[in-house]
Every structure is written in C-alpha cells, then in structure tokens.
Protein backbone atom coordinates (compact mmCIF):
# COMPACT_ATOMS: atom_id res chain seq x y z
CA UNK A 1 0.00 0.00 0.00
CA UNK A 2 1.45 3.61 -0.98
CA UNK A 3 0.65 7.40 -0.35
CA UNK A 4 2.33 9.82 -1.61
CA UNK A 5 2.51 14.15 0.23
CA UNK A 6 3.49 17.01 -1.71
CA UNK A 7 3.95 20.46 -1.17
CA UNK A 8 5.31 23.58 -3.23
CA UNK A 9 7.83 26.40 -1.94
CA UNK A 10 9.82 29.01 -2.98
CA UNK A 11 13.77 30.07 -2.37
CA UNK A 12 12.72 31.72 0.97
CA UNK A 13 10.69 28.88 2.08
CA UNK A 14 11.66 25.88 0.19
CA UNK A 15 9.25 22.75 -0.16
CA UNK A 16 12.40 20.30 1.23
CA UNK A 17 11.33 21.81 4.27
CA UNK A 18 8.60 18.83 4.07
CA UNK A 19 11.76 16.73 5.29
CA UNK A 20 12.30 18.59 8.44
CA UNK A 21 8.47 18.59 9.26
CA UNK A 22 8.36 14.34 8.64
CA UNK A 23 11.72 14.05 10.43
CA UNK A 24 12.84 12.01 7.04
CA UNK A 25 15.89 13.47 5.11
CA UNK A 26 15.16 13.96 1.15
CA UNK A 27 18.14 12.76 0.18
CA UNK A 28 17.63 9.45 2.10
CA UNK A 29 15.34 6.36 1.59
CA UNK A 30 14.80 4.85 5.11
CA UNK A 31 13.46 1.39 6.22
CA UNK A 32 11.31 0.83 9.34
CA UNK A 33 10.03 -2.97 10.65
CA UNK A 34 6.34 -2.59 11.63
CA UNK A 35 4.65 -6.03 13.02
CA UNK A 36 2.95 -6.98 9.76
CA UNK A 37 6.02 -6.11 7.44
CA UNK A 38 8.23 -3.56 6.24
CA UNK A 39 7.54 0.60 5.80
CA UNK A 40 9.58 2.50 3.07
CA UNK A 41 10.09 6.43 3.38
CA UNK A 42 11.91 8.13 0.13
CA UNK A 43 11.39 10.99 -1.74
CA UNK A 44 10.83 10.70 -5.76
CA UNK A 45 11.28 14.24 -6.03
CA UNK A 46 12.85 17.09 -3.97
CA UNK A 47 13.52 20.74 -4.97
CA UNK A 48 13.41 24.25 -3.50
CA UNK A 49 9.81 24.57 -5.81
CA UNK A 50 8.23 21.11 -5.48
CA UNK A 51 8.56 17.94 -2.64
CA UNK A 52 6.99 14.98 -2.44
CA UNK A 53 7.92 12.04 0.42
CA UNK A 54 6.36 8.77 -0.37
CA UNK A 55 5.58 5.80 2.06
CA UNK A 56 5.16 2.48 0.70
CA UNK A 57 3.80 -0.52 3.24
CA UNK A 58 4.96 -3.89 2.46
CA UNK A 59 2.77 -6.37 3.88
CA UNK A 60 3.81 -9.85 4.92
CA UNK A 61 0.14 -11.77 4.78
CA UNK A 62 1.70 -14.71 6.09
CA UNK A 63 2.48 -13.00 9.23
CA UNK A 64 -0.71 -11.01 9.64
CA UNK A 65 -2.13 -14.73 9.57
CA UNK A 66 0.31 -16.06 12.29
CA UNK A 67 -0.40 -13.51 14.59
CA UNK A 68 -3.72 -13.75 14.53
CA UNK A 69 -4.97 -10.93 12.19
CA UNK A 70 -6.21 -12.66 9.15
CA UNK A 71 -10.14 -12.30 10.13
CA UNK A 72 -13.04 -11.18 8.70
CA UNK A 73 -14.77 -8.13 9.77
CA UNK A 74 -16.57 -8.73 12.61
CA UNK A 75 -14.53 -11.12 13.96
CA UNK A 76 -15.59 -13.95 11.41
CA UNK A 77 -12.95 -16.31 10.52
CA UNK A 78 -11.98 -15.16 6.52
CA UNK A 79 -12.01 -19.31 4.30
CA UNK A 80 -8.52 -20.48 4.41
CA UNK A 81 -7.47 -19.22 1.02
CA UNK A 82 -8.85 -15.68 1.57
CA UNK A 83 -6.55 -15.39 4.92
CA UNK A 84 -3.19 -15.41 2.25
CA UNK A 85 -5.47 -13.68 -0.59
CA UNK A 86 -7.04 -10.81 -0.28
CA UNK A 87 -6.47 -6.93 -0.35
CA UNK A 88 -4.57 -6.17 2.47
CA UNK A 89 -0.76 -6.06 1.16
CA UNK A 90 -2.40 -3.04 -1.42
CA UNK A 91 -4.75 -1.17 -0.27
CA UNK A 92 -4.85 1.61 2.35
CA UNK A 93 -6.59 0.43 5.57
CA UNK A 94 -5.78 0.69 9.43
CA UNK A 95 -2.25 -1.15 8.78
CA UNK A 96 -1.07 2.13 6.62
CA UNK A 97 -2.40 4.06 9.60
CA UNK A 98 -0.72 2.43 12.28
CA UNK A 99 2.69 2.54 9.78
CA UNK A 100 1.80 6.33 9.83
CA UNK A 101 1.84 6.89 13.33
CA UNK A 102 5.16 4.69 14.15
CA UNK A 103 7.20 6.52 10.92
CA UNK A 104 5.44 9.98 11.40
CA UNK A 105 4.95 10.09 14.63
CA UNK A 106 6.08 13.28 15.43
CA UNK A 107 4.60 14.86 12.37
CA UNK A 108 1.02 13.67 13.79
CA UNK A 109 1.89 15.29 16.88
CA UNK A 110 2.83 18.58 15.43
CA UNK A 111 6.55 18.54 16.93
CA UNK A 112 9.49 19.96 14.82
CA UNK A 113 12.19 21.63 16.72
CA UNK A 114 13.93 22.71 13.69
CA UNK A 115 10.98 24.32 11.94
CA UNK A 116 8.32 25.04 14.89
CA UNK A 117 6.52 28.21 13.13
CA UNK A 118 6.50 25.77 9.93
CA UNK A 119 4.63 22.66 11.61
CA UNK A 120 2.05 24.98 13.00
CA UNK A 121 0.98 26.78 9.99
CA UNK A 122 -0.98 25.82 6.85
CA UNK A 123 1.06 25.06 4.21
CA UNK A 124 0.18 24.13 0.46
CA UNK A 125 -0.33 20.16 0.53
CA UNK A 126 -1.54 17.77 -2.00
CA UNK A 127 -2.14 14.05 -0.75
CA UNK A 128 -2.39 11.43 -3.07
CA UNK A 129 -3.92 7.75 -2.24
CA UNK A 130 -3.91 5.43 -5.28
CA UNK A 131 -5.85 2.69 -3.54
CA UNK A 132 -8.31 3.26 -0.67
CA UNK A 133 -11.04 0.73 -0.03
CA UNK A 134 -14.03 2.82 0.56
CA UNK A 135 -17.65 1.05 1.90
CA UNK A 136 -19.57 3.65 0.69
CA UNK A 137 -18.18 4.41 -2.43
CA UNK A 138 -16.50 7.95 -3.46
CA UNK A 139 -19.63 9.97 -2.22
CA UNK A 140 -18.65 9.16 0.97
CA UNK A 141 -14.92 9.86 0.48
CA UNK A 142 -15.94 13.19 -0.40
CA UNK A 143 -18.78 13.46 2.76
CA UNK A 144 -15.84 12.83 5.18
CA UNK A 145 -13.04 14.87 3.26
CA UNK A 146 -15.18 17.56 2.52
CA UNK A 147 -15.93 19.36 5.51
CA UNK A 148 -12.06 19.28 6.68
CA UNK A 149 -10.69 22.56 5.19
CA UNK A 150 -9.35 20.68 1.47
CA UNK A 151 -10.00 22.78 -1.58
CA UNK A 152 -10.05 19.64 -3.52
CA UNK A 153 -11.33 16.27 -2.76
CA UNK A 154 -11.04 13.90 -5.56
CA UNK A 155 -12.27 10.45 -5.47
CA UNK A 156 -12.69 8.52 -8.29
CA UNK A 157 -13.81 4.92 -8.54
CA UNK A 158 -11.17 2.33 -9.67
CA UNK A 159 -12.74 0.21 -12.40
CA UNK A 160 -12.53 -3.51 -12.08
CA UNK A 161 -11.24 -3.87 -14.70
CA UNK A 162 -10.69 -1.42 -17.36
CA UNK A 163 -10.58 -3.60 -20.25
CA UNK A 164 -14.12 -4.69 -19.30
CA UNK A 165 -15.89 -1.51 -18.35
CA UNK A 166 -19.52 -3.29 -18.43
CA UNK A 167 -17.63 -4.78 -15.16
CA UNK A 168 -18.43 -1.51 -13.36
CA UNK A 169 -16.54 -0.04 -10.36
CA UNK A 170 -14.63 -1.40 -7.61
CA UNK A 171 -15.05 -0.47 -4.15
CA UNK A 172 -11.79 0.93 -4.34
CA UNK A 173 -11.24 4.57 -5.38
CA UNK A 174 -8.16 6.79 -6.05
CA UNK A 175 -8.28 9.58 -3.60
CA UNK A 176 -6.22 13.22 -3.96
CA UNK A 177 -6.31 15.67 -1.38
CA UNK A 178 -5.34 19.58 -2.56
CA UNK A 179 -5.58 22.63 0.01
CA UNK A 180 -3.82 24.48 2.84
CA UNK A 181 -3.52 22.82 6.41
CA UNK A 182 -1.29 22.33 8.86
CA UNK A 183 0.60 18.36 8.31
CA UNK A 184 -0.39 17.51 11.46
CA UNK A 185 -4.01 17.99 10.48
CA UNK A 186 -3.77 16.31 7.68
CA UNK A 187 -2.09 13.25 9.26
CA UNK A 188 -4.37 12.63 12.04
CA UNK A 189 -7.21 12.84 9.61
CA UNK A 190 -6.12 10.31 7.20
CA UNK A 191 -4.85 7.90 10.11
CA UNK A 192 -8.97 8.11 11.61
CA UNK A 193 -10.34 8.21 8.11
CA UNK A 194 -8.19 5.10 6.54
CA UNK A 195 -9.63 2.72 8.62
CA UNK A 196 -13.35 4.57 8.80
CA UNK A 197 -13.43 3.80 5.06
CA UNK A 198 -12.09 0.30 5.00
CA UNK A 199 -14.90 -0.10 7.81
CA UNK A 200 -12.29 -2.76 9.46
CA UNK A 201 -9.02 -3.02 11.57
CA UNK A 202 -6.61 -5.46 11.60
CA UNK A 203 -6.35 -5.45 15.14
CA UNK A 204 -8.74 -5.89 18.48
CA UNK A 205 -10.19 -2.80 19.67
CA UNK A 206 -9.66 -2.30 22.96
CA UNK A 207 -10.75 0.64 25.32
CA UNK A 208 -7.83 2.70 25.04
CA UNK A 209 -8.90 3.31 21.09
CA UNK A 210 -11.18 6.23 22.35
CA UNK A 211 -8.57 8.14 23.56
CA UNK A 212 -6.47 7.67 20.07
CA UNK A 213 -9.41 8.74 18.27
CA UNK A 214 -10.09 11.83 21.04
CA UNK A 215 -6.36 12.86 20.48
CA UNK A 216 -6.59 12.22 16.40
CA UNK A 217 -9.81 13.91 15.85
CA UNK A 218 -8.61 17.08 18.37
CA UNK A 219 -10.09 20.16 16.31
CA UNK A 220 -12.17 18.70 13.63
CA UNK A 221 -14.37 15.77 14.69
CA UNK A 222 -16.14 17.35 16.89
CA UNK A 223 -17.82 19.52 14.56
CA UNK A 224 -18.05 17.12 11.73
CA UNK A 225 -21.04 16.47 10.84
CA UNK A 226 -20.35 12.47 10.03
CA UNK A 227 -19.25 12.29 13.31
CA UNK A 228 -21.32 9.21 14.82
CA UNK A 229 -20.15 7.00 11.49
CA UNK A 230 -16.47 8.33 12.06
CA UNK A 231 -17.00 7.14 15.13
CA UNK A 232 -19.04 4.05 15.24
CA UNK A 233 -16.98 2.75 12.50
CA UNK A 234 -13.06 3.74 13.97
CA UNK A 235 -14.05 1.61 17.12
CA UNK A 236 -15.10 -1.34 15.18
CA UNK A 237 -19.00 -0.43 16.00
CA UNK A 238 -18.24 -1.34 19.61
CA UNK A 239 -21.03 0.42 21.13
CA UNK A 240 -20.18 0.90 24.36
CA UNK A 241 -16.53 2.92 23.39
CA UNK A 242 -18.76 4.52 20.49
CA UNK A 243 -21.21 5.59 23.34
CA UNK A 244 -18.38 6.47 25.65
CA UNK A 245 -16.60 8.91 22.66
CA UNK A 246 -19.59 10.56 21.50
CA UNK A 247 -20.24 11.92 25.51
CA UNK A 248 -16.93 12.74 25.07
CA UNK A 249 -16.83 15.23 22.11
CA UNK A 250 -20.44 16.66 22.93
CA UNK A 251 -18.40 17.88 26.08
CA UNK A 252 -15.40 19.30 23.24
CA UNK A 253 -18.38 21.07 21.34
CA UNK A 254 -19.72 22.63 23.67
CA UNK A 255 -16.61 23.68 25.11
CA UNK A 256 -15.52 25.17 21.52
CA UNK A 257 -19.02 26.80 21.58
CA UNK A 258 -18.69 28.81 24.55
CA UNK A 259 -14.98 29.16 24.62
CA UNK A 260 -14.32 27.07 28.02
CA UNK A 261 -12.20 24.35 29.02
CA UNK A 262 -13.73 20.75 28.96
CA UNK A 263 -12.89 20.00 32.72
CA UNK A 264 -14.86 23.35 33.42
CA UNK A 265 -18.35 21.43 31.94
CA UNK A 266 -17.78 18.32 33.06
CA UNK A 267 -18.83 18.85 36.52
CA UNK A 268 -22.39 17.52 36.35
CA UNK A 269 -21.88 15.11 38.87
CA UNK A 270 -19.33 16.26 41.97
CA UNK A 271 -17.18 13.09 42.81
CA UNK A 272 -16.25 13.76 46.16
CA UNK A 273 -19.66 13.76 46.93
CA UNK A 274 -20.79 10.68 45.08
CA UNK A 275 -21.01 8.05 47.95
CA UNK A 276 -23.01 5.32 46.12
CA UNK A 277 -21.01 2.24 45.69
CA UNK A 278 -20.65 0.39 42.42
CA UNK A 279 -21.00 -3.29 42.58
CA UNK A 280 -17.93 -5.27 41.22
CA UNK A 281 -19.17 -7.64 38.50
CA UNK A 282 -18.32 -11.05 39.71
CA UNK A 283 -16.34 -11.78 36.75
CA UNK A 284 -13.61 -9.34 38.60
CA UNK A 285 -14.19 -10.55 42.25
CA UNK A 286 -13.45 -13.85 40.83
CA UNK A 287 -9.88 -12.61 39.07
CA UNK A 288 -9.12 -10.85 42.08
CA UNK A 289 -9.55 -14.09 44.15
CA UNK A 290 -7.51 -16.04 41.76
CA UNK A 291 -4.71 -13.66 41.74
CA UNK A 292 -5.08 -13.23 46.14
CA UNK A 293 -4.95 -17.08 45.75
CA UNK A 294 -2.15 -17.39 43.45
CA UNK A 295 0.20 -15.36 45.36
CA UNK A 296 -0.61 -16.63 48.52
CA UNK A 297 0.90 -19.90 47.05
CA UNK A 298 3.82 -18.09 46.17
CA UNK A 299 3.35 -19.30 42.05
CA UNK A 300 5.38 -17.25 39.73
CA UNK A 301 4.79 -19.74 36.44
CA UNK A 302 1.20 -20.28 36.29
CA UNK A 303 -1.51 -22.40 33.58
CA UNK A 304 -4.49 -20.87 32.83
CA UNK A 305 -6.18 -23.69 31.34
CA UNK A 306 -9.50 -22.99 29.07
CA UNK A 307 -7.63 -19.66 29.06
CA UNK A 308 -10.73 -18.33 26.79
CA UNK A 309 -10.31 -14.55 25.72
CA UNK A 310 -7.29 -14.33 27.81
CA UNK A 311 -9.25 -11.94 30.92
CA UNK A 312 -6.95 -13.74 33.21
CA UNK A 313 -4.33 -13.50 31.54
CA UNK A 314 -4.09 -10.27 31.16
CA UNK A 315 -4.59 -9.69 34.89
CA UNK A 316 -1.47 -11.67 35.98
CA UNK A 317 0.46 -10.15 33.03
CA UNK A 318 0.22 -7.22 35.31
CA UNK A 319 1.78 -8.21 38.32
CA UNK A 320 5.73 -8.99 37.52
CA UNK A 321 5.47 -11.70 40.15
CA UNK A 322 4.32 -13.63 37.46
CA UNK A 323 7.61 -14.58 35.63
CA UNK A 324 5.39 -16.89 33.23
CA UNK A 325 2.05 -17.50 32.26
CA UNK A 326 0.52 -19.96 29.82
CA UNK A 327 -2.84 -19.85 28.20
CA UNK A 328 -4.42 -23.34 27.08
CA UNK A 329 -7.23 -23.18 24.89
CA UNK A 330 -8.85 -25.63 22.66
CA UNK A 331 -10.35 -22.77 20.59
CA UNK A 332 -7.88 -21.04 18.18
CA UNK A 333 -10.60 -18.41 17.36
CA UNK A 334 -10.26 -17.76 21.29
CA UNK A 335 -6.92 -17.61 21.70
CA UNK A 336 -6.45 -14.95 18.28
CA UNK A 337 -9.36 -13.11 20.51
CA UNK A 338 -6.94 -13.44 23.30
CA UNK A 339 -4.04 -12.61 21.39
CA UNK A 340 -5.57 -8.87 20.42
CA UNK A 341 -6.61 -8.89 23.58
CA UNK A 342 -2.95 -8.69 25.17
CA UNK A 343 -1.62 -6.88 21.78
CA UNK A 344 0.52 -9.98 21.46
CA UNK A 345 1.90 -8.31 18.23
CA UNK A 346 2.93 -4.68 19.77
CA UNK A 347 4.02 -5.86 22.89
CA UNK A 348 7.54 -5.65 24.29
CA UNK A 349 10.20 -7.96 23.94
CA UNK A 350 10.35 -8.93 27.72
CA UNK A 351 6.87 -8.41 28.29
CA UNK A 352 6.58 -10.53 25.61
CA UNK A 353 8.68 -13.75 27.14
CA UNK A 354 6.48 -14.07 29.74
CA UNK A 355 3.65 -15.12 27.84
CA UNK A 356 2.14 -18.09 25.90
CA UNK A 357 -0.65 -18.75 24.29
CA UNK A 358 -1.04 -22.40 22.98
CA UNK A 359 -4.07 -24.35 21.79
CA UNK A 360 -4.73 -28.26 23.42
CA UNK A 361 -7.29 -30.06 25.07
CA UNK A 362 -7.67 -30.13 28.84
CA UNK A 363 -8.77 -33.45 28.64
CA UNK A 364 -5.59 -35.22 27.34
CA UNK A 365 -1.92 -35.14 28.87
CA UNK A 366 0.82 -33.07 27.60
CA UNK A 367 3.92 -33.34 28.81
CA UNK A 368 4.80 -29.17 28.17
CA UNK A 369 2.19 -28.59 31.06
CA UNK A 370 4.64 -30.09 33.50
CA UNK A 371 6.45 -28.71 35.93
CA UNK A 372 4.58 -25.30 36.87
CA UNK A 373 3.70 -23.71 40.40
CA UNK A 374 -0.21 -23.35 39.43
CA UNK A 375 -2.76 -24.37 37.36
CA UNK A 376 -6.48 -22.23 36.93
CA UNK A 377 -9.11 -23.85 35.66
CA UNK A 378 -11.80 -21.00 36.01
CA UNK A 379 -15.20 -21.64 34.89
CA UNK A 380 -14.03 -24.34 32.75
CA UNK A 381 -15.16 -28.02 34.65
CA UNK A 382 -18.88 -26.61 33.87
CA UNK A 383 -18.14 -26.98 30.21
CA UNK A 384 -17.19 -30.77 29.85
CA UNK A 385 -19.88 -33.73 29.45
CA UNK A 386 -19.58 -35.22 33.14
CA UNK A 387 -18.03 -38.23 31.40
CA UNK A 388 -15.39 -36.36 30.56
CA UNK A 389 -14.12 -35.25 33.66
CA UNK A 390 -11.98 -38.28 34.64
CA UNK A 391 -10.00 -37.47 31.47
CA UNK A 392 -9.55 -33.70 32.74
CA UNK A 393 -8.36 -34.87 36.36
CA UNK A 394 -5.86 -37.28 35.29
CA UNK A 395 -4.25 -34.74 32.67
CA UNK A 396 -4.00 -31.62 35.32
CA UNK A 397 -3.71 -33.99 38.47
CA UNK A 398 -1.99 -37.02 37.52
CA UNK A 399 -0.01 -35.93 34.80
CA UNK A 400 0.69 -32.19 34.71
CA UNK A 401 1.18 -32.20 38.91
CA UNK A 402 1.59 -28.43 39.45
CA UNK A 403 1.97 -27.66 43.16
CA UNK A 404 -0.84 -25.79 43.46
CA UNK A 405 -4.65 -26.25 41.60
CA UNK A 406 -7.34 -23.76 41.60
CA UNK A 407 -10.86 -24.54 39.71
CA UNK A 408 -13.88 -22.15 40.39
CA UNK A 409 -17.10 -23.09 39.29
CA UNK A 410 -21.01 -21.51 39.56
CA UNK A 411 -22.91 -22.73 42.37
CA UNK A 412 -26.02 -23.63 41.14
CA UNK A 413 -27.92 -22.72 44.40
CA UNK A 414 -27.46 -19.42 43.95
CA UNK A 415 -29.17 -19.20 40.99
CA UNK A 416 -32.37 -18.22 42.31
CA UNK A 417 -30.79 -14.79 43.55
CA UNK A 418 -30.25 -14.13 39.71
CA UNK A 419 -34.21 -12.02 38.93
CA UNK A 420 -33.44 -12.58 35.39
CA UNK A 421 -33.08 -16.23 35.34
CA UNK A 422 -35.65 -18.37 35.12
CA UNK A 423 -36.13 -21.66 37.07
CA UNK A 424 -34.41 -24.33 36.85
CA UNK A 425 -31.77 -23.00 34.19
CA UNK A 426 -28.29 -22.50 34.12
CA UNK A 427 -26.13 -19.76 33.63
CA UNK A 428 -24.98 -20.51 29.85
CA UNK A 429 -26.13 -22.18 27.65
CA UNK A 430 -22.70 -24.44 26.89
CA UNK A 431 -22.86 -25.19 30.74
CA UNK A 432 -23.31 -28.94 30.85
CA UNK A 433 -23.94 -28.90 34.64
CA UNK A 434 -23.45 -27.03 37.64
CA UNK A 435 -23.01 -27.81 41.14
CA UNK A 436 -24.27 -27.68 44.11
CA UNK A 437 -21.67 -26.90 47.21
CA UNK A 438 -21.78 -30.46 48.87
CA UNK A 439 -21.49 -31.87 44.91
CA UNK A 440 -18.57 -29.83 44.12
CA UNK A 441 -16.82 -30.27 47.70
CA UNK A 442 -17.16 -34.01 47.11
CA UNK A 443 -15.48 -34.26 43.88
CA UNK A 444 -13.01 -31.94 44.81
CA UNK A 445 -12.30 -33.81 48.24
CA UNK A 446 -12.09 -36.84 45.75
CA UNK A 447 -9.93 -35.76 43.35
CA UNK A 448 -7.01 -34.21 45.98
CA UNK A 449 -7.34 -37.97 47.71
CA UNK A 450 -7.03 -39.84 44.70
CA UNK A 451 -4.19 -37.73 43.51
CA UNK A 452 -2.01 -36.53 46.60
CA UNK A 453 -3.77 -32.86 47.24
CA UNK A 454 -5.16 -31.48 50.03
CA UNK A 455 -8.50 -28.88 49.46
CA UNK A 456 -9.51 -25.71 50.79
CA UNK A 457 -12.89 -24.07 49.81
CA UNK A 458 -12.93 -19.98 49.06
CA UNK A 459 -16.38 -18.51 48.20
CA UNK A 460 -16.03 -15.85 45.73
CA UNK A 461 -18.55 -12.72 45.57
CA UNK A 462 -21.09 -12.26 47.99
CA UNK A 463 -21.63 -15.30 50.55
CA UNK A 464 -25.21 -15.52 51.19
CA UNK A 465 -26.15 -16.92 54.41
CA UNK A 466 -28.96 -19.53 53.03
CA UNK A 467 -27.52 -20.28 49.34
CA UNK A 468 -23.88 -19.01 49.83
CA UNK A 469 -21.95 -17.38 47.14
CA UNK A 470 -22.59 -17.24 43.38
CA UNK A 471 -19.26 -18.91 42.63
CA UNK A 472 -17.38 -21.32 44.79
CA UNK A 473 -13.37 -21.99 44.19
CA UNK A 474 -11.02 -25.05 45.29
CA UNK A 475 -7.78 -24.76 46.50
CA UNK A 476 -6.09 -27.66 45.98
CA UNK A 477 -2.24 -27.91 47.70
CA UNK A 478 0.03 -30.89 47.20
CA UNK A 479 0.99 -32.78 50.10
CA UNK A 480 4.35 -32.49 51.48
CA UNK A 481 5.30 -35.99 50.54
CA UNK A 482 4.39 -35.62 47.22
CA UNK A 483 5.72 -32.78 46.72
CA UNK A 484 8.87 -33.92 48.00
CA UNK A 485 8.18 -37.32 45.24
CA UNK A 486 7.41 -34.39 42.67
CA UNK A 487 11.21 -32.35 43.10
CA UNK A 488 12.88 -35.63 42.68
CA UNK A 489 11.28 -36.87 40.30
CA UNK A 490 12.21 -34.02 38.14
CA UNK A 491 15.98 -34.11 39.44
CA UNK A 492 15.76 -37.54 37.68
CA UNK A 493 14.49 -36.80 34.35
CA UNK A 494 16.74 -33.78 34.44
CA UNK A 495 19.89 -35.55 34.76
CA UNK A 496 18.72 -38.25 32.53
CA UNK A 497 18.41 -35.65 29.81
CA UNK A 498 21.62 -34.61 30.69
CA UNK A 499 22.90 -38.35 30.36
C-alpha cells in the first residue's frame, strides 16, 4: 500500500522543508520494521519549488495470519485461502495508519524543533492515495473529506477492470487531497479516516482506542457532521466505546461553543460527593480471588487452562510476580481473541517472554504442562460432558502435577438470587452442569485424595447466608510428601536428559 505528500515552496521557504516537518531526510530512503512487514520512506522528487515524500507498506500476509490478524470483519474467521489472498498487502486500511503513526509520529503530533513556526501553519499540501477501499463508495470519500478545510477532494472509482468496463466499479477509489492545512491535520485525519473507510481493523479494539481517536480527531471531529459513522466505524461499531466517545466530544463542542475548558463542563456530577457504591461484577471478584490465591501460594509460572479470551491473563500479566504465564485453549478463534486482547503483536520484547498462548485439550496429557507452580481452571469443569471429567483430572492432576490447583465453578444454588433467570436453568447455555456446594466439595475432596492434594474451599462474591456465594473456588495444595516425590522426580528426568 502507498501514499504519496506534496507540497510547493519558494527560495525563501523551500518545499524540502517537508523533510524537516516528517523528520525524514530527502536525500535518504529509510526502512522501518512494523509487526505486519516492512515501511519504506523516500522521496521521488525534492527541490526548492516542489517535494513529495512517499511511504510504501509492504505487507507480509503470512504473518498477519500467524499472529492472529487474518479475520473477517466482525470477527468472522476469513475461508482459508482468503486469509493469504485478499487486499490487504495493497490497499490503504488501518495497517497504513498504524505505519503512519510509528514513521510519522512526530509529524502527527505537530513537533518539529527545527521548523516550529513551519509545523504549525498551513502550508500548500496535496495528498495522493492510489488505492483506498471505501464502503460507501466515493460519495462518501468526499462526505468525510469535505468538511475538513481541502479545496479539492477527488475520489474517483477504480474500475474492475478497465478492459471490461460493463464490469463496473470497484469499491476501491483513487483519492487526492489539494488545500492548505497544517501536516499535522492532515495526518491525524487520514490515520482516523483510513480505517473509517475500510470499515475494518486489523487489530482488536480495545478501550484505550477512544482516547487515540479523542487525540486524532482534536479540532475537527467534533464539529463534523459524520461524526457518529467516524466514530461508530473507527471503534469497530463497539457500542459501548462509540457511546463512551460521542459523551466525550459533545463535552469538546460545547466547550468550543462557549470558549471554556472541557474539565470546566464536566462537573455535572461532583465526585467527592458521590457516595453510592458500584457493585464489582463477579467476573472481577473472581480474578481478584484467583490472583489473592495465586500469590498466597507463592506461584510465579502459572496455567491458565480454558484460558478463553485471555481476561486472566491479562490480569497476571500485570503483576511482575508472574515470571510466566501460559494460556491453554482448545479454541484457536479464542486464543487470536486473546491474542488482540494482550496486543501480542505490539508488545515488548520482555513483556513478551512471559507469555504463551497455545491451543490443546484439557482433557488429554501433555507433557509441556509439567512442571509449573499453578494451574487455573476457572469456569471451565462446567463446560465438559460429566463423562469427561476423569479425562480432565488425570491430565491436570496425575499428569501435569503443578503444586498448586485452583478450579472455580457456579454454584447452582445461587441461581435463584439471579431475577433474570428463570427456574431451573443454568447460567450458559454451553454449561453442561453445575453444582451444588456439597457436589462440588465431594469431587473436589475426591480428586485431591485420589491424587495426593489437600483442598480448601474460598467462596467468591457475595456469601449468602442460606444459598452461599454465586461462585465457589477449590484450592487444591500438594501434600508435602508428594511434593517432595514431585522435586525428585524431576531431578531424575533432568539428569537423565543430561545423560
């Protein structure tokens, strides 16, 4: 994928100046690794009169695949050939935007300490994108470009093929930008708009997109009036950030409106006198007692097997006491989830040693699961066929052995506190059974005697004195003895490896 900015000058200010304000020298093509491939910055032309810096995106599909990226939109799985064929190596979409901010990152932000009068003035500009996917055709190019100061917004539909006009139009179009802004502007608006046209991203969404988008759109979006598709669309039509942005820039309008200060309006509700207490969604207690649970074991290389969309795994990534954590899923479409999740593919280099992510079934032995402090099984027992949980006890108990085992599971009695679900139901729909507390304290209490553990039983969330709490959690410990059976065991296997 390729764009191409221009500008014009004169002796006294010359258009090379476009160097200093992109921090790339003219006379210079530069390289740059981005997670997907390979960004090229040169300059096919350079004079006091005209100057035009190019950036060219290689894309590496077989790596957007491996890492996870190589979906559909909306999270559907692309067929197996359309994951290493498709668009995304030519066309401008949210992977040219994020190669934008990591080359021109301090031309989005407006910074040039060389030239600071010249970043913060208009200057003469002409953008040129040869192939922008656009759901919504050039009309809406021109809906979204219009309003944003350019004297000239041309779109123009790319045949498919022009040999075959009677073929019609692509949804592609070739998009050039004249007029007079600031680069910064223009920047920020083509790394929001790339992606609002594509109507995709090529990453997961996560909360901290509504600030990018707050910071991009910072003088213009606002006002615009496409602002709810700008902004529905950049956050992937998550409507709870889309909800959570749009409060946010009514607050910047009418701020701009009655020339005041954001903070200075957003006092509707006074927090030092809000006493009301939020409840924690159980989902959180339950991390929170996992991770209290975890460390009072003293586990610094944990399992979280059925790791799902990697919630817990995010949580212990956060606490360094965790030197490394594994996530076991049988789902790969859960574990790419999980994967964006964590931002497996911008994450750094130690950061990124401590974690794992590797698909297998619970209820078969592997041998790589050997030899940790901890195993979590959270809401996962629920899941299997009762037949099947033999299978799963053997491969964490008997074979995998970590010192310490926690499983939390609903309790079923406490389903009649839930108002909104009905009698005699469970809590999803996958959930094979749940348990009582006597039924899960006697298979736990089995398991840790068949297998060398002892048990201790946490409630988690509220404990209600006639049904107890909605979820209950066993904490299995091995025994001393086989503990002691466990260390030399592995003493022996080591040195016979060594042999």
């Amino acid at each position: 994928m390729f764009l191409t900015i221009s500008t014009t000058g004169d002796p006294e200010r010359p258009a090379t100046d476009l160097g200093f304000l992109l921090h790339k020298h003219p006379e210079k093509a530069q390289t740059f690794s981005t997670s997907h491939g390979t960004a090229h910055v040169f300059y096919p032309e350079a004079s006091a009169e005209r100057c035009t810096a190019a950036l060219l995106l290689e894309v590496d599909p077989v790596a957007l695949v491996r890492r996870g990226k190589g979906k559909g939109r909306g999270g559907a799985p692309d067929a197996a050939l359309a994951q290493y064929v498709n668009d995304r190596p030519y066309a401008a979409s949210s992977l040219l935007s994020v190669a934008m901010s990591a080359v021109f990152k301090s031309a989005l932000n407006g910074v040039c300490r060389a030239l600071p009068e010249r970043a913060q003035a208009p200057m003469p500009l002409r953008i040129e994108v040869p192939a922008l996917p656009a759901r919504g055709g050039a009309e809406l190019v021109r809906k979204l470009f219009g309003p944003l100061g350019w004297t000239s917004v041309d779109a123009v539909a790319v045949p498919l093929d022009e040999q075959f006009p009677e073929w019609g139009d692509s949804r592609y179009v070739r998009l050039v930008l004249e007029g007079e802004l600031r680069l910064a502007d223009a920047l920020r608006q083509l790394y929001v708009l790339l992606p609002v046209l594509d109507d995709a991203k090529h990453y997961w969404v996560a909360p901290d997109e509504v600030d990018k988008l707050l910071r991009a759109g910072e003088g213009w979006l606002a006002a615009h009036p496409e602002q709810k598709l700008i902004t529905s669309r950049y956050l992937s039509r998550r409507w709870g950030l889309t909800r959570q942005a749009m409060q946010q820039l009514e607050l910047v309008r009418l701020a701009e409106s009655d020339d005041l200060e954001v903070e200075s309006i957003d006092n509707a509700v006074d927090e030092t006198t809000d006493t009301e207490e939020k409840p924690v969604p159980l989902a959180e207690q339950r991390r929170a007692a996992i991770l209290e649970a975890l460390r009072t074991a003293g586990a610094s290389r944990v399992l979280d097997l059925g790791c799902g969309q990697g919630q817990l795994v995010q949580a212990l990534l956060k606490d360094v006491a965790f030197t490394e954590i594994v996530g076991v899923d049988v789902s790969m479409r859960a574990l790419t989830i999980a994967s964006r999740r964590l931002k497996l593919d911008r994450m750094g280099e130690r950061q990124a040693a401590r974690v794992t992510l590797r698909q297998g079934s619970l209820t078969y032995t592997d041998k790589r699961l050997k030899g940790y402090d901890a195993a979590v099984l959270s809401e996962v027992v629920e899941h299997l066929d009762l037949p099947r949980l033999p299978a799963l006890e053997y491969a964490v108990f008997g074979s995998a052995r970590p010192r310490t085992v926690l499983v939390t599971t609903p309790n079923v009695e406490y389903n009649v506190r839930w108002e909104t679900l009905p009698a005699g139901h469970v809590r999803h729909g996958d959930h094979r059974f749940e348990w009582t507390r006597a039924e899960f304290r006697g298979w736990a209490r089995d398991v840790a005697q068949r297998h060398g553990y002892g048990v201790d039983f946490v409630p988690v969330g509220t404990d209600d004195p006639e049904v107890g709490p909605p979820t209950q959690m066993a904490v299995f410990t091995m025994t001393s003895a086989d503990e002691t059976a466990k260390q030399s065991g592995n003493r022996t296997e080591k040195e016979a490896n060594a042999a």
